[in-house]
PDB file of N, CA and C in Angstrom:
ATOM      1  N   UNK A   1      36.841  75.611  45.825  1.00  0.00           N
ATOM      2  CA  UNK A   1      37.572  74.390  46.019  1.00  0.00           C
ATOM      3  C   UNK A   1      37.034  73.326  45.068  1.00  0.00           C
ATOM      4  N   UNK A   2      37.972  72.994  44.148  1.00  0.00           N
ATOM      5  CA  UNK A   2      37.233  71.780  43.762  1.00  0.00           C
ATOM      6  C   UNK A   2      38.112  70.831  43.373  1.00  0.00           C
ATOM      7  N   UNK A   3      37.772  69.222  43.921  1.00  0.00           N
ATOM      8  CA  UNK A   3      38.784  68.039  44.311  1.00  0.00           C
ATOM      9  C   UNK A   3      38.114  67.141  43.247  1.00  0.00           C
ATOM     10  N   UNK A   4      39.390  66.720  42.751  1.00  0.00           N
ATOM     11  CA  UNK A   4      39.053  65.288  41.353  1.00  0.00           C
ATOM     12  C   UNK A   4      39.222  63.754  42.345  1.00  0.00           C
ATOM     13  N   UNK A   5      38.416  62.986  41.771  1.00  0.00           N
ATOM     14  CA  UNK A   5      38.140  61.702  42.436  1.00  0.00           C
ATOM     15  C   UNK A   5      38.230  60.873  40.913  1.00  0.00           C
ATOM     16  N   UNK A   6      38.925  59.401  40.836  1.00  0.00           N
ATOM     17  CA  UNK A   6      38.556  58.628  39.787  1.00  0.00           C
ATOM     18  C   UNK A   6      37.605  57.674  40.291  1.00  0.00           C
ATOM     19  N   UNK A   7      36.841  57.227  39.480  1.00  0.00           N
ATOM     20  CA  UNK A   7      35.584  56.831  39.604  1.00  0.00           C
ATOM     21  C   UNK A   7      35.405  56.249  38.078  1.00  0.00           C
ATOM     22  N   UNK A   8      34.302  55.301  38.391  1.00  0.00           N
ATOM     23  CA  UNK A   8      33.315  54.685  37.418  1.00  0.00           C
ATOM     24  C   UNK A   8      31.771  54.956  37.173  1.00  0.00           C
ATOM     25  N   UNK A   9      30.938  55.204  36.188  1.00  0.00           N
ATOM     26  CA  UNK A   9      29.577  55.386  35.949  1.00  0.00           C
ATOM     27  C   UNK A   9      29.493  53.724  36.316  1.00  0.00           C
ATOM     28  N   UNK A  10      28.376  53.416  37.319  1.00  0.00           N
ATOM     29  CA  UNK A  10      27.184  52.436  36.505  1.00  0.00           C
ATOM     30  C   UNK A  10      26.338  52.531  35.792  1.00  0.00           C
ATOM     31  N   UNK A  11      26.152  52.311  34.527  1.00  0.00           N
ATOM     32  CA  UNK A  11      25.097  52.137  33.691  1.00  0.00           C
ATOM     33  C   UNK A  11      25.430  51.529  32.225  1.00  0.00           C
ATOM     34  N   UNK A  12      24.634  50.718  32.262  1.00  0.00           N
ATOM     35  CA  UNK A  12      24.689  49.700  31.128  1.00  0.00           C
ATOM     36  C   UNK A  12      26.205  48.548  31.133  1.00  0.00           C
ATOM     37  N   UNK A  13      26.837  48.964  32.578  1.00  0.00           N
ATOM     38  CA  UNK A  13      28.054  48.602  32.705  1.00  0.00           C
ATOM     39  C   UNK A  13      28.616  49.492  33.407  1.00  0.00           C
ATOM     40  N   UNK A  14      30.281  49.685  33.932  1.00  0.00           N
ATOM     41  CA  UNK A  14      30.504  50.364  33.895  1.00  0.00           C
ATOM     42  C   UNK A  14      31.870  50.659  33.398  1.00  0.00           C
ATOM     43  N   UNK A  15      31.665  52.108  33.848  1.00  0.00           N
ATOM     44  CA  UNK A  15      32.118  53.337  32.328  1.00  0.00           C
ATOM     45  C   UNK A  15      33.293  54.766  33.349  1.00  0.00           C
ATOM     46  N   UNK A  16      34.258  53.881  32.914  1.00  0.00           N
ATOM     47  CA  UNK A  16      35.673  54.904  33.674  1.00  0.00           C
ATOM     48  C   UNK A  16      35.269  56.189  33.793  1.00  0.00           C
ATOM     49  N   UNK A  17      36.012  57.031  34.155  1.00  0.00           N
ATOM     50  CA  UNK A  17      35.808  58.694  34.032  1.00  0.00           C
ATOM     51  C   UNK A  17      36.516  59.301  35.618  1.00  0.00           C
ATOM     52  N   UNK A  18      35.949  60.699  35.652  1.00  0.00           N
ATOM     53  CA  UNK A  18      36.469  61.243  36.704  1.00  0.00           C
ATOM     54  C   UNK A  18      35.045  61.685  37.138  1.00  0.00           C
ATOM     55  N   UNK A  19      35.295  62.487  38.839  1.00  0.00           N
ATOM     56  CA  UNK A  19      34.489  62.730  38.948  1.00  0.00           C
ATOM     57  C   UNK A  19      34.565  64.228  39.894  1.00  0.00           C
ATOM     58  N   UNK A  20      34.151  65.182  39.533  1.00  0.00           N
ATOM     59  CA  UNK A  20      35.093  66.681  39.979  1.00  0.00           C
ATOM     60  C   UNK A  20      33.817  66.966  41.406  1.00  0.00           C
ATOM     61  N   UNK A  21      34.242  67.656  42.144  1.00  0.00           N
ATOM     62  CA  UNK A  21      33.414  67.921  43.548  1.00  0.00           C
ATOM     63  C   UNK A  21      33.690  69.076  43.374  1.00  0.00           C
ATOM     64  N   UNK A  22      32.701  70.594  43.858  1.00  0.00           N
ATOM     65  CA  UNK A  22      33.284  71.602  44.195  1.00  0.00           C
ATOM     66  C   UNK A  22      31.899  72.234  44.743  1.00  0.00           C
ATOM     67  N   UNK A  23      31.487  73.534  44.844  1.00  0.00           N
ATOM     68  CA  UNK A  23      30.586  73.771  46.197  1.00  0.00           C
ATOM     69  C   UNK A  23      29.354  74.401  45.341  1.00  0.00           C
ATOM     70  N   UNK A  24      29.601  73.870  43.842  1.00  0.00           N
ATOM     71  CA  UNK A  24      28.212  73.885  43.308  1.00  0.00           C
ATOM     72  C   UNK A  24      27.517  72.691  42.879  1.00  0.00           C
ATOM     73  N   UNK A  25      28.821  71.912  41.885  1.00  0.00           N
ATOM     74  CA  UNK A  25      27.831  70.627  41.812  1.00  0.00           C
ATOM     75  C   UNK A  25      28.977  69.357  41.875  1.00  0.00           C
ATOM     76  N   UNK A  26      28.332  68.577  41.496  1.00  0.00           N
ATOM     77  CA  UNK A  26      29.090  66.784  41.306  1.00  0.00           C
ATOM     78  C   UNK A  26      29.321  67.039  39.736  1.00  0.00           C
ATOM     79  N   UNK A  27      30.117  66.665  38.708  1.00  0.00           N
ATOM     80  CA  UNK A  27      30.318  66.363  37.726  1.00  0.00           C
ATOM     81  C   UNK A  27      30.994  65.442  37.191  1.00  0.00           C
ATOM     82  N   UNK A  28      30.548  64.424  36.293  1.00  0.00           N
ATOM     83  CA  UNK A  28      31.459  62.762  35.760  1.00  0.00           C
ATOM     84  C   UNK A  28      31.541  63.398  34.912  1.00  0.00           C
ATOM     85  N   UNK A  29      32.954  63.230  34.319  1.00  0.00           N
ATOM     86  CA  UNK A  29      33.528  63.613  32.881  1.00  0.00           C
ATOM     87  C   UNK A  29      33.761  61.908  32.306  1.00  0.00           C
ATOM     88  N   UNK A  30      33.629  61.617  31.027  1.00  0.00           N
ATOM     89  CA  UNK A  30      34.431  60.827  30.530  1.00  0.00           C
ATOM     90  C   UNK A  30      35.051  60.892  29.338  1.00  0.00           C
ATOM     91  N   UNK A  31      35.806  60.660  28.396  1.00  0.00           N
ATOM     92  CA  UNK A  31      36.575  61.032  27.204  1.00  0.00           C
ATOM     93  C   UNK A  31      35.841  60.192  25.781  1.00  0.00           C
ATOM     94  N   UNK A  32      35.204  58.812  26.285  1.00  0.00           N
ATOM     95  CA  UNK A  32      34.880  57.346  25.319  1.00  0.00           C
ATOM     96  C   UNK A  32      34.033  58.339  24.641  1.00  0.00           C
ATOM     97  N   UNK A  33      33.806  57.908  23.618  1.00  0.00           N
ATOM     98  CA  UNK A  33      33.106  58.830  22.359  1.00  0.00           C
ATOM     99  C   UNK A  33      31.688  57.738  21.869  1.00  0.00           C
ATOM    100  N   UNK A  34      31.587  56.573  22.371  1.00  0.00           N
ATOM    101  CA  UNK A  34      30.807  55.641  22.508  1.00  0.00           C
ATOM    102  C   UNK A  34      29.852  55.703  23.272  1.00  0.00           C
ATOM    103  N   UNK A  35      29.780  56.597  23.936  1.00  0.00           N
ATOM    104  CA  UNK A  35      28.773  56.968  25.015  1.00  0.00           C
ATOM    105  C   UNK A  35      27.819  57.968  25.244  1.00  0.00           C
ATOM    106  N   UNK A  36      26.760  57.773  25.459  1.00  0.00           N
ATOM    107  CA  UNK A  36      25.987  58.892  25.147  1.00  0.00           C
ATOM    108  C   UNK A  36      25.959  60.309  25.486  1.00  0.00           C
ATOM    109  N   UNK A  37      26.016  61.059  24.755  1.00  0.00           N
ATOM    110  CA  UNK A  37      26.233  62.078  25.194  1.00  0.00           C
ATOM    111  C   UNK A  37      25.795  63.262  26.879  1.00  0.00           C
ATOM    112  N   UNK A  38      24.993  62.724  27.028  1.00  0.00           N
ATOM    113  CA  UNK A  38      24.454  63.016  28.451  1.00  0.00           C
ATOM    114  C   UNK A  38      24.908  62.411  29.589  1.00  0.00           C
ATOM    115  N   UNK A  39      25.865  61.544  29.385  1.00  0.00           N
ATOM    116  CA  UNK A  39      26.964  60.911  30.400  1.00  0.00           C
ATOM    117  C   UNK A  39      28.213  60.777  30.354  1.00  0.00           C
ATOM    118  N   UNK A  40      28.368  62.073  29.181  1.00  0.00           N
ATOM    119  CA  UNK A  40      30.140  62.290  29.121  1.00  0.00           C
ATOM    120  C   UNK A  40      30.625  63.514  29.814  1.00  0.00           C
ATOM    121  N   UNK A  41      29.217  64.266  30.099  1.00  0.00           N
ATOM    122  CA  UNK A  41      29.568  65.624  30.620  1.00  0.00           C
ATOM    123  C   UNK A  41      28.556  65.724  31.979  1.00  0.00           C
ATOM    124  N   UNK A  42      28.299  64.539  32.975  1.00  0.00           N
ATOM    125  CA  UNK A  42      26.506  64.875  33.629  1.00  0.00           C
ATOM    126  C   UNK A  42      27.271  65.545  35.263  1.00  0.00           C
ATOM    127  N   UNK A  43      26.672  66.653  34.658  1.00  0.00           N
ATOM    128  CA  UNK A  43      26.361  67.510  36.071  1.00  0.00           C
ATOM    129  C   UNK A  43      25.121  66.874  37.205  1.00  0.00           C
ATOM    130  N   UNK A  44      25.289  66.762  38.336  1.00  0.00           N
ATOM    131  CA  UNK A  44      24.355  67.066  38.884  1.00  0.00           C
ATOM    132  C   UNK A  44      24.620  68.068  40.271  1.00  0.00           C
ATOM    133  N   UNK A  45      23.672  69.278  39.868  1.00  0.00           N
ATOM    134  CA  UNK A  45      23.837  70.301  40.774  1.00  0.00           C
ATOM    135  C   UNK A  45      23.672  69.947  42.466  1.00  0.00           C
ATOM    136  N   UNK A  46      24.234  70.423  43.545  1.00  0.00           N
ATOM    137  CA  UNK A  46      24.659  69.871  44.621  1.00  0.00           C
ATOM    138  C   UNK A  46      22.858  70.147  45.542  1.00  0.00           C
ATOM    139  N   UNK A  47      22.198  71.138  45.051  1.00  0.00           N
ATOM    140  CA  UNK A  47      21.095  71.853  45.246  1.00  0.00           C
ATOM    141  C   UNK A  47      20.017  70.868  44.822  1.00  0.00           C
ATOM    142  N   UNK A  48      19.870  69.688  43.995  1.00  0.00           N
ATOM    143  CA  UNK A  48      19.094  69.041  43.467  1.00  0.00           C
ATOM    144  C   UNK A  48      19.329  67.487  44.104  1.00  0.00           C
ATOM    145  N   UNK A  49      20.719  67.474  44.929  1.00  0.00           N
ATOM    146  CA  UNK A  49      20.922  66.358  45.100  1.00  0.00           C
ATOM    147  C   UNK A  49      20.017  65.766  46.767  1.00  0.00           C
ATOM    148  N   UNK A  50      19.262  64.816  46.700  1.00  0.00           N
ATOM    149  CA  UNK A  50      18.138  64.416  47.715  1.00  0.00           C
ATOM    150  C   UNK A  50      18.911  63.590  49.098  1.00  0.00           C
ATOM    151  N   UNK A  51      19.973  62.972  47.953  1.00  0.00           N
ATOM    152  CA  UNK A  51      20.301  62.049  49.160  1.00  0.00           C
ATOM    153  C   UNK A  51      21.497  61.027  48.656  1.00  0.00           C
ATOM    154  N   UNK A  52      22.500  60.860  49.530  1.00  0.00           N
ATOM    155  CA  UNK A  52      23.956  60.328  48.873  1.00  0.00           C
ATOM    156  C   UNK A  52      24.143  59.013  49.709  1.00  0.00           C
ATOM    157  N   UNK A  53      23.895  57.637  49.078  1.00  0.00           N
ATOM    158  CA  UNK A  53      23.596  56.260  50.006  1.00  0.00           C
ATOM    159  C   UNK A  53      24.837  55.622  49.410  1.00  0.00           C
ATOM    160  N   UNK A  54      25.261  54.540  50.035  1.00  0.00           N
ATOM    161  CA  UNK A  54      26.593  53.508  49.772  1.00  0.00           C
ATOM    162  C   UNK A  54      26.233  52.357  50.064  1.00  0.00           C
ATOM    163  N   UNK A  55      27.090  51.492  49.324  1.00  0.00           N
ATOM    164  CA  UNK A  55      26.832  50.309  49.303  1.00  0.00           C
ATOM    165  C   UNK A  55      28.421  49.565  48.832  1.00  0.00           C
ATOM    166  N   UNK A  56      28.537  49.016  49.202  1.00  0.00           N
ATOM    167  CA  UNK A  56      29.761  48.123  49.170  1.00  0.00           C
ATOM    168  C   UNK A  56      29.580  46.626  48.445  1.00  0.00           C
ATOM    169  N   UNK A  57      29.899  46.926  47.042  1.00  0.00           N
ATOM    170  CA  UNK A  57      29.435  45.871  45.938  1.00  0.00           C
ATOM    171  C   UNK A  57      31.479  45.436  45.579  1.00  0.00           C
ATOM    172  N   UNK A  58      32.076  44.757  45.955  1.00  0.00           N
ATOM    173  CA  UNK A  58      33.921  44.754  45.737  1.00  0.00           C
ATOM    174  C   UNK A  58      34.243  46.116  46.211  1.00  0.00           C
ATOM    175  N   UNK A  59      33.606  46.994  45.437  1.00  0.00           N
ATOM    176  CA  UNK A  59      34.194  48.534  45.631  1.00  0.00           C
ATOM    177  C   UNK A  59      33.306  49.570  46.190  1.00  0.00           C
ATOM    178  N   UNK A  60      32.985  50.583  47.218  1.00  0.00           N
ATOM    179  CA  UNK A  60      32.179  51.672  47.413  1.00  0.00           C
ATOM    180  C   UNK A  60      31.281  51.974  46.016  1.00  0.00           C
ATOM    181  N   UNK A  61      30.186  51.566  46.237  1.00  0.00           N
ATOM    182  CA  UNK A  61      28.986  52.421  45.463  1.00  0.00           C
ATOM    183  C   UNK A  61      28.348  53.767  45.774  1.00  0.00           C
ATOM    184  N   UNK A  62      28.510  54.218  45.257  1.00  0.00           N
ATOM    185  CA  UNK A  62      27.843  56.208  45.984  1.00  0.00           C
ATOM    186  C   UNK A  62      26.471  55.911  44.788  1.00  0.00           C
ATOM    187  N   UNK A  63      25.236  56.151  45.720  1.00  0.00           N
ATOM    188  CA  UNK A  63      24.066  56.378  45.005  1.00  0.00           C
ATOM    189  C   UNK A  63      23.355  57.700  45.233  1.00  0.00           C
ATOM    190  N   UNK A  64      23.855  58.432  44.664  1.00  0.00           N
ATOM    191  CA  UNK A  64      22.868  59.799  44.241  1.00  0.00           C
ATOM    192  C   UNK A  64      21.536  59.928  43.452  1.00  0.00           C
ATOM    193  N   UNK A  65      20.531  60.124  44.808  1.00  0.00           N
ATOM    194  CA  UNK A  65      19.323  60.062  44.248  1.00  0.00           C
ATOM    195  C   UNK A  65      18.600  61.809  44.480  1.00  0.00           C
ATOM    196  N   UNK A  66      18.493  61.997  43.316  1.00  0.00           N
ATOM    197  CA  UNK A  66      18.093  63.323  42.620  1.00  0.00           C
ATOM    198  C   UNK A  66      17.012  63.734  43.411  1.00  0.00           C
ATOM    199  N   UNK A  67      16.178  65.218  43.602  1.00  0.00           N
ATOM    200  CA  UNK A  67      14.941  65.477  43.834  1.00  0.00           C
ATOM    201  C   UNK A  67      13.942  64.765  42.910  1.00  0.00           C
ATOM    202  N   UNK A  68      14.172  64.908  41.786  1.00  0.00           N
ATOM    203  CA  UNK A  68      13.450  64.298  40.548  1.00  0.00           C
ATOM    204  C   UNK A  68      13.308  62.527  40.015  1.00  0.00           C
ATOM    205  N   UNK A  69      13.846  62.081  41.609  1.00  0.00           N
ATOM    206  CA  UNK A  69      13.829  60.616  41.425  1.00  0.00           C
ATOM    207  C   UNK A  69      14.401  59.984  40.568  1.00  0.00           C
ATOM    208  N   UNK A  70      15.546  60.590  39.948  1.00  0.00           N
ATOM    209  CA  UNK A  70      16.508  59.995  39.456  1.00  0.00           C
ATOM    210  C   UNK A  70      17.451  59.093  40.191  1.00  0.00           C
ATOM    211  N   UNK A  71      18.490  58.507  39.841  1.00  0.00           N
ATOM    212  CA  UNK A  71      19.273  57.517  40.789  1.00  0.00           C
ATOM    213  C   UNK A  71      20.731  57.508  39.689  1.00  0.00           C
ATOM    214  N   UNK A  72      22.165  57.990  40.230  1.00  0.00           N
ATOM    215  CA  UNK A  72      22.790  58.076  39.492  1.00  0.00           C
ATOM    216  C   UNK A  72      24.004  56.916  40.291  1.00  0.00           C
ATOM    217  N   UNK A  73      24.703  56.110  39.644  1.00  0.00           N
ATOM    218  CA  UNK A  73      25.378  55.503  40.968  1.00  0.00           C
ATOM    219  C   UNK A  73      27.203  55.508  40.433  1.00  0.00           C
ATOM    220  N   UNK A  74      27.681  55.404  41.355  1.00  0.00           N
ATOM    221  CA  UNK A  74      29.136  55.686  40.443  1.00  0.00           C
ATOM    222  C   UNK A  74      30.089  54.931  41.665  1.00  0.00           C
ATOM    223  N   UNK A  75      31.198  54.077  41.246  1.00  0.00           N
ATOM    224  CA  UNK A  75      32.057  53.524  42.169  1.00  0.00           C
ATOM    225  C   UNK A  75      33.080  54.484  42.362  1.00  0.00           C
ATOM    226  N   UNK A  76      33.378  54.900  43.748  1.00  0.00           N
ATOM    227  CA  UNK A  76      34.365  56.452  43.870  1.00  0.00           C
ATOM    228  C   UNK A  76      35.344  55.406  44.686  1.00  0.00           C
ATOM    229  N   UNK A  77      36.417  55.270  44.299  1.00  0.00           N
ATOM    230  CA  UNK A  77      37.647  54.688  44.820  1.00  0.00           C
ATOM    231  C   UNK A  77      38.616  55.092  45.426  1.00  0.00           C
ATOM    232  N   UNK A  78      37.936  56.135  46.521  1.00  0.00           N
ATOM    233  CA  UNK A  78      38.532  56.624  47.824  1.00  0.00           C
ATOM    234  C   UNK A  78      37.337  57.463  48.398  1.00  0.00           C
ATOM    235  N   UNK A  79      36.440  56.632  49.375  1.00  0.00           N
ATOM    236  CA  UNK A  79      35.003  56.898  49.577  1.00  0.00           C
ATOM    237  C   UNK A  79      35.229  57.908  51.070  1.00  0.00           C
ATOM    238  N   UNK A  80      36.155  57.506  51.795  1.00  0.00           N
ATOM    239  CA  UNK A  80      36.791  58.513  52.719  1.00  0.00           C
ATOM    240  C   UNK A  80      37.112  60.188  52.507  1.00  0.00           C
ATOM    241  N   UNK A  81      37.565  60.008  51.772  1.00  0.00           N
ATOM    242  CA  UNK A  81      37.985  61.441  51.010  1.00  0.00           C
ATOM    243  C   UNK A  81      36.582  62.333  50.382  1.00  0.00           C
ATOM    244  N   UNK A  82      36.154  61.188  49.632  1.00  0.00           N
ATOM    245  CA  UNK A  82      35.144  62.037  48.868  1.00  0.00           C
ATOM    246  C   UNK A  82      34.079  62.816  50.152  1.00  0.00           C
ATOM    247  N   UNK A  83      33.591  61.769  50.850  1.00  0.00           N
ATOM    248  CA  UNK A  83      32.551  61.798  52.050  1.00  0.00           C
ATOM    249  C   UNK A  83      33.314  63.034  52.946  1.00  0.00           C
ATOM    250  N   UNK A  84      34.540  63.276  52.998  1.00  0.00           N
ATOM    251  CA  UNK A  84      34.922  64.240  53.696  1.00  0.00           C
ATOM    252  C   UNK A  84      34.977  65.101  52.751  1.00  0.00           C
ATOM    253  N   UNK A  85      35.027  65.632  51.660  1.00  0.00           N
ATOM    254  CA  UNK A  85      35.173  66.874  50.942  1.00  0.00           C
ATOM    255  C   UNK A  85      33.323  67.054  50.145  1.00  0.00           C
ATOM    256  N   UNK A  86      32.515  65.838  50.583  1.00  0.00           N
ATOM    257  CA  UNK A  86      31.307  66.484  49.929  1.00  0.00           C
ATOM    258  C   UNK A  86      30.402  67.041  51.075  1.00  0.00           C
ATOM    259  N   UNK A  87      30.824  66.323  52.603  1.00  0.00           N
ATOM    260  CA  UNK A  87      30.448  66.864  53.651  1.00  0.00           C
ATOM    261  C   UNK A  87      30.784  68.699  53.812  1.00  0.00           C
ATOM    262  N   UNK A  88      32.230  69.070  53.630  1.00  0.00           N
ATOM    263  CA  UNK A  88      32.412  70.229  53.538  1.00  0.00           C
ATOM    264  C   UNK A  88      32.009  70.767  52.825  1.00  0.00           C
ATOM    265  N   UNK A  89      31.623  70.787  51.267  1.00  0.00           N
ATOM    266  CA  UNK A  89      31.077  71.926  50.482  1.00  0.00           C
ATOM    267  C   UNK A  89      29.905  72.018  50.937  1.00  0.00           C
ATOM    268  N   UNK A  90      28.864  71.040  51.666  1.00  0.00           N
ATOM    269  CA  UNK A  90      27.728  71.273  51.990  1.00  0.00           C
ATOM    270  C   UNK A  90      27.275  71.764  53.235  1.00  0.00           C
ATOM    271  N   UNK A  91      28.682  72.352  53.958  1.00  0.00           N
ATOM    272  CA  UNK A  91      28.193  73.296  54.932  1.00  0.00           C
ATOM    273  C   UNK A  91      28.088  74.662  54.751  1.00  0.00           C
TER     274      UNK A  91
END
């Protein structure tokens, strides 16, 4: 199963894209060619992911914080949906 969400990167701003769910990992795609390459394609595997926090900044913030103490944050603009389809792959 895997469900597309549109969404924004935070970092350095933020940075349109999509964001694909399925029952291995999270993945932000974006197309801008301006951007570094490690955030046009960033996987993060569902197995590595520590912990998924929100925050309500105008729009749902999803903060994915890595085993490795990373912190990835992305505005998902249907936080209902997502929270119900990332709950299911992780059973």
């Amino acid at each position: 199963m895997r469900k597309t969400f549109i969404c924004s990167l935070c970092r350095n701003g933020i940075l349109g894209g999509a964001l694909y769910l399925d029952d291995e990992s999270v993945t932000y795609k974006t197309n801008k060619l301006t951007v570094d390459k490690a955030y046009r394609n960033l996987v993060l595997p569902r197995n590595e992911i520590a912990e998924l926090t929100w925050k309500w900044i105008v729009f749902p913030v999803a903060t994915f914080r890595m085993k490795d103490g990373t912190e990835h944050k992305f505005i998902i603009f249907n936080k209902l949906r997502f929270n119900k389809y990332f709950k299911l792959c992780a059973d």
